[in-house]
Protein backbone atom coordinates (compact mmCIF):
# COMPACT_ATOMS: atom_id res chain seq x y z
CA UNK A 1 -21.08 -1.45 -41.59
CA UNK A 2 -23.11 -3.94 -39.57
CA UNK A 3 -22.42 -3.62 -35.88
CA UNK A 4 -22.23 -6.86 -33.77
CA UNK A 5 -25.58 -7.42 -31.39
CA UNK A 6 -24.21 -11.05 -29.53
CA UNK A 7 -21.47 -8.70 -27.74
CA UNK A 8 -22.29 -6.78 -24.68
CA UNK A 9 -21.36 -3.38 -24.45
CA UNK A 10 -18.31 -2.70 -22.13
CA UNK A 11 -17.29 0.55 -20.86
CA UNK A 12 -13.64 1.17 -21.20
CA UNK A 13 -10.98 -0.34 -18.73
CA UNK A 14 -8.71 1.38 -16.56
CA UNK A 15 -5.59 -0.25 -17.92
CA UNK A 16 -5.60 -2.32 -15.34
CA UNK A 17 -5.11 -0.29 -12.40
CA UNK A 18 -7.18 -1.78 -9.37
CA UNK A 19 -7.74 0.97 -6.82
CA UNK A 20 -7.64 -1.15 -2.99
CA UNK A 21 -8.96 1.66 -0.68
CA UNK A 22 -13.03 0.54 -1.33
CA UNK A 23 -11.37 -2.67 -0.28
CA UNK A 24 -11.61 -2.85 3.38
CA UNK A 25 -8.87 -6.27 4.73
CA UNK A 26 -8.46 -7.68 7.65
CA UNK A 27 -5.10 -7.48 9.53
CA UNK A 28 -4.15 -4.48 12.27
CA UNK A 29 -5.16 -0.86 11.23
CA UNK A 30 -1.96 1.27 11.72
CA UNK A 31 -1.11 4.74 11.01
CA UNK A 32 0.76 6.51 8.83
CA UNK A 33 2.05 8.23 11.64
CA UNK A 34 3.13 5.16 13.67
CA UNK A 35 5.22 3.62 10.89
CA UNK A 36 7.38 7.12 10.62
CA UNK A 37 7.85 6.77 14.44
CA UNK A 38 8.94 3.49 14.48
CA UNK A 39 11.08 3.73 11.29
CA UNK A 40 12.83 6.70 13.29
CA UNK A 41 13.18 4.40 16.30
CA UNK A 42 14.80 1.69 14.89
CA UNK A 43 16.88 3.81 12.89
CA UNK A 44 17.55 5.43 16.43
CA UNK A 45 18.41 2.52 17.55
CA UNK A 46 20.74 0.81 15.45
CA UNK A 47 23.10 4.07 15.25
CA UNK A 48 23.39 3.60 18.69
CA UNK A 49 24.31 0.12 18.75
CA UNK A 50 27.00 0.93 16.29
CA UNK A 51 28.51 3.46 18.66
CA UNK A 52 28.68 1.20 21.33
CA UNK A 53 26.00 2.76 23.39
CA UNK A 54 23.96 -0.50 23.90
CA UNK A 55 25.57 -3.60 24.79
């Protein structure tokens, strides 16, 4: 069998999966951390306002 020379050799994909962390963006940097807290907070919060607590 004759193998094809006007091809380049390519290794083999990922199936398309793109990894983003060697990507750095710009935007604010927040932690993991933060986002739990603030999730809690609002969740917090909103229980109380159906009580009747606030307002």
């Amino acid at each position: 069998m004759v193998k094809r020379k006007d091809r380049p050799y390519l290794p083999s994909s990922t199936a398309g999966i793109i990894r983003y962390t060697d990507v750095e963006s710009k935007g604010p940097k927040i932690k993991p951390e933060h986002v739990i807290i603030g999730t809690l907070g609002l969740v917090l919060f909103v229980i109380l306002l159906k009580m009747g607590f606030i307002i």
